[in-house]
Protein backbone atom coordinates (compact mmCIF):
# COMPACT_ATOMS: atom_id res chain seq x y z
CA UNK A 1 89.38 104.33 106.64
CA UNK A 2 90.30 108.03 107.67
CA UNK A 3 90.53 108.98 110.96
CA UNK A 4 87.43 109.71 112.63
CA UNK A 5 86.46 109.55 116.43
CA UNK A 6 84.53 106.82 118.22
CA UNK A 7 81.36 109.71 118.67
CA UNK A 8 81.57 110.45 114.98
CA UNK A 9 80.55 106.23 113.95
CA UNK A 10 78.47 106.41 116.95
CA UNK A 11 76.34 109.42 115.66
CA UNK A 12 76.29 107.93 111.87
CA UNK A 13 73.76 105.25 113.33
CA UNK A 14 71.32 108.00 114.73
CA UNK A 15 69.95 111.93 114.30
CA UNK A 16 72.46 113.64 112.90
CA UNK A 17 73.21 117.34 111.02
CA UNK A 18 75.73 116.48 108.18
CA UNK A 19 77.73 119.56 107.53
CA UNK A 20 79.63 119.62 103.35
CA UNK A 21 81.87 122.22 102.11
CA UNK A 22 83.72 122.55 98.87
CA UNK A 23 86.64 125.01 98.70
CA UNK A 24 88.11 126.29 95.19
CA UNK A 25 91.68 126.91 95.06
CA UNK A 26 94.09 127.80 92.07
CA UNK A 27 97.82 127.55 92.01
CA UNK A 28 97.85 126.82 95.53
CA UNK A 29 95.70 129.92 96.74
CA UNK A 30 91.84 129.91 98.07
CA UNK A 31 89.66 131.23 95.29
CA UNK A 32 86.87 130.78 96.55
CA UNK A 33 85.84 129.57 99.54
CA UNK A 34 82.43 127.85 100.30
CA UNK A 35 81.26 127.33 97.35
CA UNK A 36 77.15 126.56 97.63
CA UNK A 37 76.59 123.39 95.79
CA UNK A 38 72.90 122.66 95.28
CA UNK A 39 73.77 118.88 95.26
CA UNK A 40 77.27 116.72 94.51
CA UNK A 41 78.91 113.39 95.00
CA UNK A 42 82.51 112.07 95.55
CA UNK A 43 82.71 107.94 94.02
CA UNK A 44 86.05 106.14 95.36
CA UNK A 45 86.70 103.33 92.50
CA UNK A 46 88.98 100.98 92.91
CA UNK A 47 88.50 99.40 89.28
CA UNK A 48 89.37 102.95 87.98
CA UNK A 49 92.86 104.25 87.28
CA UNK A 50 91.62 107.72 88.97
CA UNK A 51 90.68 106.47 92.32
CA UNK A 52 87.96 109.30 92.95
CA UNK A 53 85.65 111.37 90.88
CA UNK A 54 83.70 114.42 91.78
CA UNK A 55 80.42 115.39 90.48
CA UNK A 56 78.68 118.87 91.49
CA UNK A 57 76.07 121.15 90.67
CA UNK A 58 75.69 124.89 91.56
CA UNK A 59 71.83 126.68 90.92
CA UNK A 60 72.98 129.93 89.94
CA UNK A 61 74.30 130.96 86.50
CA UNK A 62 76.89 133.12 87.20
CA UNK A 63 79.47 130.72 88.44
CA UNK A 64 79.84 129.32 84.84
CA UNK A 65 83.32 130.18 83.96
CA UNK A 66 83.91 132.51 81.09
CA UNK A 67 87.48 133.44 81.96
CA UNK A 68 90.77 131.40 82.51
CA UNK A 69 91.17 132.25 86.09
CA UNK A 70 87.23 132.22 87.31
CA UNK A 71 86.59 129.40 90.19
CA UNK A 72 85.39 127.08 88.28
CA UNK A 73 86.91 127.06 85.23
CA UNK A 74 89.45 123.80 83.82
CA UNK A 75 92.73 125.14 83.72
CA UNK A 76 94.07 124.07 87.42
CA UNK A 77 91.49 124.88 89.43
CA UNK A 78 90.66 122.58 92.43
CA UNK A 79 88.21 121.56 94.44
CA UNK A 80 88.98 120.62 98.21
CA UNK A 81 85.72 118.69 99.22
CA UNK A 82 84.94 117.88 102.63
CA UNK A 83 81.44 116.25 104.71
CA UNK A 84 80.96 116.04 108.34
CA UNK A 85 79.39 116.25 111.29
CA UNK A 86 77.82 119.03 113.56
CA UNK A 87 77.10 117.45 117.31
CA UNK A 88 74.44 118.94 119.15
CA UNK A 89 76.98 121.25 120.88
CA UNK A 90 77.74 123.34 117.87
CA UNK A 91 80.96 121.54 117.06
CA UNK A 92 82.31 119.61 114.08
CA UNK A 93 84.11 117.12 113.26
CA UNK A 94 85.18 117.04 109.49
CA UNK A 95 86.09 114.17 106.72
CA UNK A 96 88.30 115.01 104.12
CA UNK A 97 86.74 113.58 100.49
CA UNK A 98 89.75 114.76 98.30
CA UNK A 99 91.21 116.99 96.57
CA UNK A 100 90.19 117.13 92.60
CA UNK A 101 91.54 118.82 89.25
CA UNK A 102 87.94 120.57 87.57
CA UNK A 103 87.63 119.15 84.26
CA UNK A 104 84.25 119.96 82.11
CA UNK A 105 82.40 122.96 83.89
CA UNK A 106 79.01 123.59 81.59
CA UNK A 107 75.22 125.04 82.13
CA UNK A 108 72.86 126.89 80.63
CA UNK A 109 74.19 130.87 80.44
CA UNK A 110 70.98 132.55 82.13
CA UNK A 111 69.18 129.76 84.29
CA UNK A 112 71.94 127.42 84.96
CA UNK A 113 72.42 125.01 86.83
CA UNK A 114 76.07 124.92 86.74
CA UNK A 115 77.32 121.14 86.76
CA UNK A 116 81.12 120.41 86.85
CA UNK A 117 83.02 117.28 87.43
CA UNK A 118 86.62 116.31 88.88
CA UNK A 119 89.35 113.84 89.31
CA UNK A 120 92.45 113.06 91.60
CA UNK A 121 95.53 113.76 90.83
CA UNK A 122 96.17 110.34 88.89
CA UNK A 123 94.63 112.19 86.33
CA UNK A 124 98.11 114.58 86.25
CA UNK A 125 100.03 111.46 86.21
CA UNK A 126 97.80 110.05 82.83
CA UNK A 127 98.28 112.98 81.11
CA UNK A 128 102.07 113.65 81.17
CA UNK A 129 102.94 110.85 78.87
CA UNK A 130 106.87 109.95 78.81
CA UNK A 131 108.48 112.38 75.68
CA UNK A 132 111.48 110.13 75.63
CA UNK A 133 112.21 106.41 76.74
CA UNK A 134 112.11 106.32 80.30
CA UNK A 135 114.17 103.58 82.38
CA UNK A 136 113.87 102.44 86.05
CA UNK A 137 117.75 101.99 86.33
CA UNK A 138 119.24 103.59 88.95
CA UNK A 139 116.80 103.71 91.06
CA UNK A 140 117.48 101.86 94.63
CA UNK A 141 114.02 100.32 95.34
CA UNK A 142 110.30 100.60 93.56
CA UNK A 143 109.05 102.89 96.17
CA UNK A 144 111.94 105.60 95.18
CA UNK A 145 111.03 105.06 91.36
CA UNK A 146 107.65 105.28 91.75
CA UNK A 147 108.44 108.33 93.67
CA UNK A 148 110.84 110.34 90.77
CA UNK A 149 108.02 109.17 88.22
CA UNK A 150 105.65 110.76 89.64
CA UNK A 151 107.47 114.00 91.02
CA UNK A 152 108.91 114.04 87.15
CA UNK A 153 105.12 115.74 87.06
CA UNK A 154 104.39 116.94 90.21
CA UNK A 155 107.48 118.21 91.83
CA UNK A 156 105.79 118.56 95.42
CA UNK A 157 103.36 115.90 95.14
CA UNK A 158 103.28 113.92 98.68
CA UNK A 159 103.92 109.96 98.34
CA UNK A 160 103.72 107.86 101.16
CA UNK A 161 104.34 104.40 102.02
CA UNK A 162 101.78 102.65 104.02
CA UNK A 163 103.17 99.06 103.27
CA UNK A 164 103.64 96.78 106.51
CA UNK A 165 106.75 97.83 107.37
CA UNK A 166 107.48 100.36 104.58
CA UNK A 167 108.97 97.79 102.60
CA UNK A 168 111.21 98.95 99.50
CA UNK A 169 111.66 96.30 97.66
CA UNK A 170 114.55 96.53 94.56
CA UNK A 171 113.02 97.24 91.63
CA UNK A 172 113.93 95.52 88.17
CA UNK A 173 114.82 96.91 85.10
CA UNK A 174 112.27 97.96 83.02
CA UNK A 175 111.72 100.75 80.07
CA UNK A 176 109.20 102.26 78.58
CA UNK A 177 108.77 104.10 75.35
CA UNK A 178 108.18 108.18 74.22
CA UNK A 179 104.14 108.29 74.52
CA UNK A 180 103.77 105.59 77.06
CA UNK A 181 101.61 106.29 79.91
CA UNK A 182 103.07 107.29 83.07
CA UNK A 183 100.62 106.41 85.33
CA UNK A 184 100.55 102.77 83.66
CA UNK A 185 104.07 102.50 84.39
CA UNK A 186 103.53 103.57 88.04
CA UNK A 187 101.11 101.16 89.26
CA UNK A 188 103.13 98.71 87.24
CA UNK A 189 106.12 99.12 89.32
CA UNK A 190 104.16 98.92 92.54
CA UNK A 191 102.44 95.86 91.16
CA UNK A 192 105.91 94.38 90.97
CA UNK A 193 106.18 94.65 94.65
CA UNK A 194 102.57 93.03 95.45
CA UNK A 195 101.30 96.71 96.11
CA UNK A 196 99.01 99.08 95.15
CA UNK A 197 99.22 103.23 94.48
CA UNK A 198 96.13 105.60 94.37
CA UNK A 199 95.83 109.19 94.98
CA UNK A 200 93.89 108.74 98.84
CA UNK A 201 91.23 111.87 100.25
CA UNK A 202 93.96 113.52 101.90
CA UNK A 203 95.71 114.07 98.17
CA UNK A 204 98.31 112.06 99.02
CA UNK A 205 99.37 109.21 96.66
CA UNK A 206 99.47 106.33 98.99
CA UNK A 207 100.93 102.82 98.35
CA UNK A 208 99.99 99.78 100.44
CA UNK A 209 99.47 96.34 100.76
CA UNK A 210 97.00 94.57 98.43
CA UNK A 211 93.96 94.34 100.97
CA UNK A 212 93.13 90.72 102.81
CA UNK A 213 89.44 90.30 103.34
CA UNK A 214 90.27 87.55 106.20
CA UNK A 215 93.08 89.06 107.96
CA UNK A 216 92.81 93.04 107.33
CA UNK A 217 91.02 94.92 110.75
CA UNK A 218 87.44 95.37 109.87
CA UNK A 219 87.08 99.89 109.61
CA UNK A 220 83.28 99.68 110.08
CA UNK A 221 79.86 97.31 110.81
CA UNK A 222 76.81 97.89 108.77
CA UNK A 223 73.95 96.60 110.28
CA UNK A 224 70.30 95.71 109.83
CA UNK A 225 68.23 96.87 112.57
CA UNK A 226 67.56 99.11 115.38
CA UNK A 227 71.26 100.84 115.98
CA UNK A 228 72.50 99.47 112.82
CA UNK A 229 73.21 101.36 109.65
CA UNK A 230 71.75 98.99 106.78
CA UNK A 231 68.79 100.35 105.01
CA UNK A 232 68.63 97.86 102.32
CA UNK A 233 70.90 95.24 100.65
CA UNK A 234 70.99 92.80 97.32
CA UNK A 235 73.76 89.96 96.32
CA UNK A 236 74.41 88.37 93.25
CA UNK A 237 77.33 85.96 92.33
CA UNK A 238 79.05 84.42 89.56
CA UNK A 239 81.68 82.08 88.66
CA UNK A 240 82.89 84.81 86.24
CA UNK A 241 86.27 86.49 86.86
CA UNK A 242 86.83 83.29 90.07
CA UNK A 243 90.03 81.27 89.08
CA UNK A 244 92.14 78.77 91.34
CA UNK A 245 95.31 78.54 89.30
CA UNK A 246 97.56 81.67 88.45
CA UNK A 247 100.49 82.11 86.12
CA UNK A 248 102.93 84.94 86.67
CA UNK A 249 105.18 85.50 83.96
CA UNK A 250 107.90 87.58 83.70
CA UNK A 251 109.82 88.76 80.59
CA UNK A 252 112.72 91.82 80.60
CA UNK A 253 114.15 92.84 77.66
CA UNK A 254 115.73 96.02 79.21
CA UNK A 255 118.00 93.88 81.64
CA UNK A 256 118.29 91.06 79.30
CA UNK A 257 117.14 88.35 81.84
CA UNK A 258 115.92 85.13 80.81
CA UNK A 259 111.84 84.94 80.71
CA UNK A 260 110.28 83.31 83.91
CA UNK A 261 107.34 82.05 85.31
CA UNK A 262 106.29 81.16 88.68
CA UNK A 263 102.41 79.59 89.21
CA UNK A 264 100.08 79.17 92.19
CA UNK A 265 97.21 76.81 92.47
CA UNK A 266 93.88 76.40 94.98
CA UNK A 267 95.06 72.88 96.25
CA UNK A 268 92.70 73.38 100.08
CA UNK A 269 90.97 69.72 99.52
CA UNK A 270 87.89 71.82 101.68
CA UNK A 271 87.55 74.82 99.25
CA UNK A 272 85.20 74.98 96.80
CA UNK A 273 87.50 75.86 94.08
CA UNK A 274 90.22 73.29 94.77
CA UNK A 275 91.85 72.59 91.58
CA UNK A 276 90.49 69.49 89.76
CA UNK A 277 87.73 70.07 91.69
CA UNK A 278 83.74 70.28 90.81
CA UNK A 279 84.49 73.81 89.74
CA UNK A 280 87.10 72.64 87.31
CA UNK A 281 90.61 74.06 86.18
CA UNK A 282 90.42 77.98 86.13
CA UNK A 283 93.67 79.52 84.96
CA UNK A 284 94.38 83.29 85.19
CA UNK A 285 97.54 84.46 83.33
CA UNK A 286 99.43 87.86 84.74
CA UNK A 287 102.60 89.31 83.52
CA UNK A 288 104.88 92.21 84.48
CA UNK A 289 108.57 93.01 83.44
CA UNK A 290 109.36 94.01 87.13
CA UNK A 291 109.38 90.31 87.83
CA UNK A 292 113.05 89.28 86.99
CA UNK A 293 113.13 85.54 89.06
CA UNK A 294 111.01 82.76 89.26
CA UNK A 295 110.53 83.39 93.02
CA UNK A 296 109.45 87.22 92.08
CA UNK A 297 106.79 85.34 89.75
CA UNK A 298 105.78 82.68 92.48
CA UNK A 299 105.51 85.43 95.19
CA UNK A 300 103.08 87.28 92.67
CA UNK A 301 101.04 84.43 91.64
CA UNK A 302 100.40 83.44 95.12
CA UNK A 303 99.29 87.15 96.29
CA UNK A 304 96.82 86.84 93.20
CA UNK A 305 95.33 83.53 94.25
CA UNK A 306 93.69 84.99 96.93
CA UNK A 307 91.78 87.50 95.29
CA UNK A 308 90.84 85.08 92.20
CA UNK A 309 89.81 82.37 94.42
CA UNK A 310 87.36 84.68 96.20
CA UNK A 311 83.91 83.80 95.41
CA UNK A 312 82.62 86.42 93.02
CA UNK A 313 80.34 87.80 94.91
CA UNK A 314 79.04 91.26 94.03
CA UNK A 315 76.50 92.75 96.74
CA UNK A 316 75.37 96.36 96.78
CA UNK A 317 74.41 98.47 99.83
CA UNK A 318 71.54 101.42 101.11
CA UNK A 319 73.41 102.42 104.18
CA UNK A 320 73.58 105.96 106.29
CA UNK A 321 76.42 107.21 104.52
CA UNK A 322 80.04 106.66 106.28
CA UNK A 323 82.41 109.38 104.37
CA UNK A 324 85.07 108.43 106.07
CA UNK A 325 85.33 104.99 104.26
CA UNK A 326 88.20 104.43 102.04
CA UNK A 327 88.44 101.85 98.92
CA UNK A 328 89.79 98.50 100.16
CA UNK A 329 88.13 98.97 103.33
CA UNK A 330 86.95 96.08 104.58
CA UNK A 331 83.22 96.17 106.26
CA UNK A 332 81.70 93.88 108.14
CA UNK A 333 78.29 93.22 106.98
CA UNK A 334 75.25 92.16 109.09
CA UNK A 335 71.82 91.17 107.44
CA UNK A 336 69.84 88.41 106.67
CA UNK A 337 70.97 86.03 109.64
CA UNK A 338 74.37 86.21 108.40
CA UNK A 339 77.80 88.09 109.06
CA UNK A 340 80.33 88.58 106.41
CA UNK A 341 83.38 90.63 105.57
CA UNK A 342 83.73 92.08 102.61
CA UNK A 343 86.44 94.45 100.27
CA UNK A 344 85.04 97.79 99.75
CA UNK A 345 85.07 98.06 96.19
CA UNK A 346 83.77 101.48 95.02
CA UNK A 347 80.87 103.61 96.98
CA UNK A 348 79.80 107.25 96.29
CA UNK A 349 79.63 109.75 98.90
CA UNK A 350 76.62 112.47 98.66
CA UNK A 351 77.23 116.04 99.33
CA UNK A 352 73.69 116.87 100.63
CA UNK A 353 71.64 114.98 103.05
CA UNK A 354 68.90 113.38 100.62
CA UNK A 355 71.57 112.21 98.44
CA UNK A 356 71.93 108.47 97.98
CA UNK A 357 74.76 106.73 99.62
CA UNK A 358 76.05 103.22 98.51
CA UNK A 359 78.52 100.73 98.62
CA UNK A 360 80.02 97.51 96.18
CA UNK A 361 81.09 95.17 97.75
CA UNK A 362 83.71 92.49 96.44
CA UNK A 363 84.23 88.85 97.78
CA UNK A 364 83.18 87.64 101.32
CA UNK A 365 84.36 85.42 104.18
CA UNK A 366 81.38 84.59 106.28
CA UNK A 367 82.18 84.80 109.98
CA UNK A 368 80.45 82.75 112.96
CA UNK A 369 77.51 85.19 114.42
């Protein structure tokens, strides 16, 4: 979760004035500044390969683009999109939503409205496909690859490391062809090290840890009831997509290595998915070309087990909107007699204060209340 002061949850739960702003920029200077958005939303994804979208729409007509350079118009403009709060002093306290590429500006000519949407700067990444075979040898450890892939395309783009201890791990061999996506090959490499990349609100693209539901710090409680934050809440589950056996295989052509395999099985005799259990034998197959040793595919297939053992467990939120939430997150949630944590797994953030605001949740680990 960003940043945000102890007053700013505090005030989420009560009266508040929310306070949005959307700034236009193009090749790095302010085009426009304050741009007045009749209504909009940021989503954070973590199922999609472009972490956040942006969705807006402008009443009056004559910010529909018509030249390459106007504000809005899909040839490097960007939108810097921010929400926050003003206290009952005057002063604010801001959340930064992201920074996104405009892609498909349209409206009608004399009434409008103008609607125009937006994406991270994975979407850079997707589009620069490799124009010649592209190799990670020579590079020291995954984090420095991933960081020359991407800077290949964006030469000052800002990559950080947020892995517990800003582990580098060597990276393997691997090669891909002329036309293969770059982006693809990206979060491959930082799936090789158990990781995950994504372009984060502050426009940075940020690797770190694959989340734990059980041992990750909680970023926020939603609540029913008086103080709390819940306005409504609904859970479904299915056995769909739950496994408690993985098989990581590994197979590198580029360094010549022998294939390899490395597995990981549910074997708690108190879990619910225990293999050979009632549930049955669940196997989920994952592969990579990063992993070069059967301890490389053992270490992977034992990360995974986590998340496919988690019960399936999909439940959808009303809250007072947090924008300082990130994907991953984990919540703690508070309703029906129970308290759970769960993995953030996409929400959208409204840009106006009757917009709706909700959350997907993914897994659960019921606590003791």
């Amino acid at each position: 979760m960003y940043p945000v002061s102890p007053t700013f949850l505090r005030t989420l739960a009560t009266s508040h004035t929310m306070v949005a702003k959307v700034d236009i920029y193009y090749d790095g200077a302010l085009k426009l500044a304050g741009l007045p958005i009749e209504s909009g939303s940021v989503t954070v994804d973590r199922a999609s390969k472009t972490r956040r979208t942006l969705s807006l729409t402008v009443a009056d007509p004559k910010y529909l683009p018509w030249l390459e350079a106007d504000p809005l118009a899909p040839y490097g403009q960007q939108a810097v999109v921010s929400r926050g709060i003003r206290y009952s002093n005057g002063a604010e306290e801001w959340v930064p939503l992201g920074t996104f590429r405009l892609n498909e500006p349209s409206g009608d000519v004399h009434f409008g409205p103008v609607t125009v949407t937006g994406s991270t700067l994975e979407s850079s990444i997707i589009d620069d496909k490799f124009l010649s075979p592209t190799t990670t040898r020579g590079y020291a450890g995954c984090v420095d690859a991933m960081e020359a892939l991407i800077r290949q395309t964006i030469p000052d783009a800002v990559v950080v490391n947020l892995t517990a201890g800003a582990r580098n791990p060597s990276v393997a061999v691997a090669t891909w062809d002329a036309g293969a996506d770059r982006w693809d090959a990206v979060t491959q490499i930082a799936r090789g090290m158990n990781a995950e990349i994504f372009v984060d609100a502050q426009n940075r693209f940020a690797i770190t840890d694959l989340p734990d539901v059980v041992n990750d710090p909680v970023a926020w409680d939603i609540a029913e009831g008086e103080g709390g934050t819940l306005i409504s809440s609904a859970r479904s589950i299915t056995r769909t997509g739950v496994y408690n056996n993985v098989v990581a295989t590994g197979e590198n052509t580029a360094s010549g290595a022998a294939p390899v395999s490395g597995s990981a099985k549910d074997l708690d005799p108190s879990s619910p998915t225990r293999w050979g259990g009632p549930f049955g034998r669940v196997t989920k197959t994952i592969s990579s070309s990063l992993w070069v040793s059967a301890g490389d595919c053992t270490a992977a297939a034992e990360y995974a087990l986590f998340e496919a053992t988690a019960p399936n467990v999909s439940t959808t939120l009303d809250s007072l909107p947090n924008p300082a939430l990130e994907g991953s997150d984990v919540i703690r949630l508070i309703h029906a007699g129970r308290m759970e944590r769960y993995l953030v797994q996409s929400l959208t953030i409204p840009l106006t204060a009757d917009g709706d605001f909700s959350i997907t949740l993914r897994g659960g680990k019921e606590e003791a209340t």
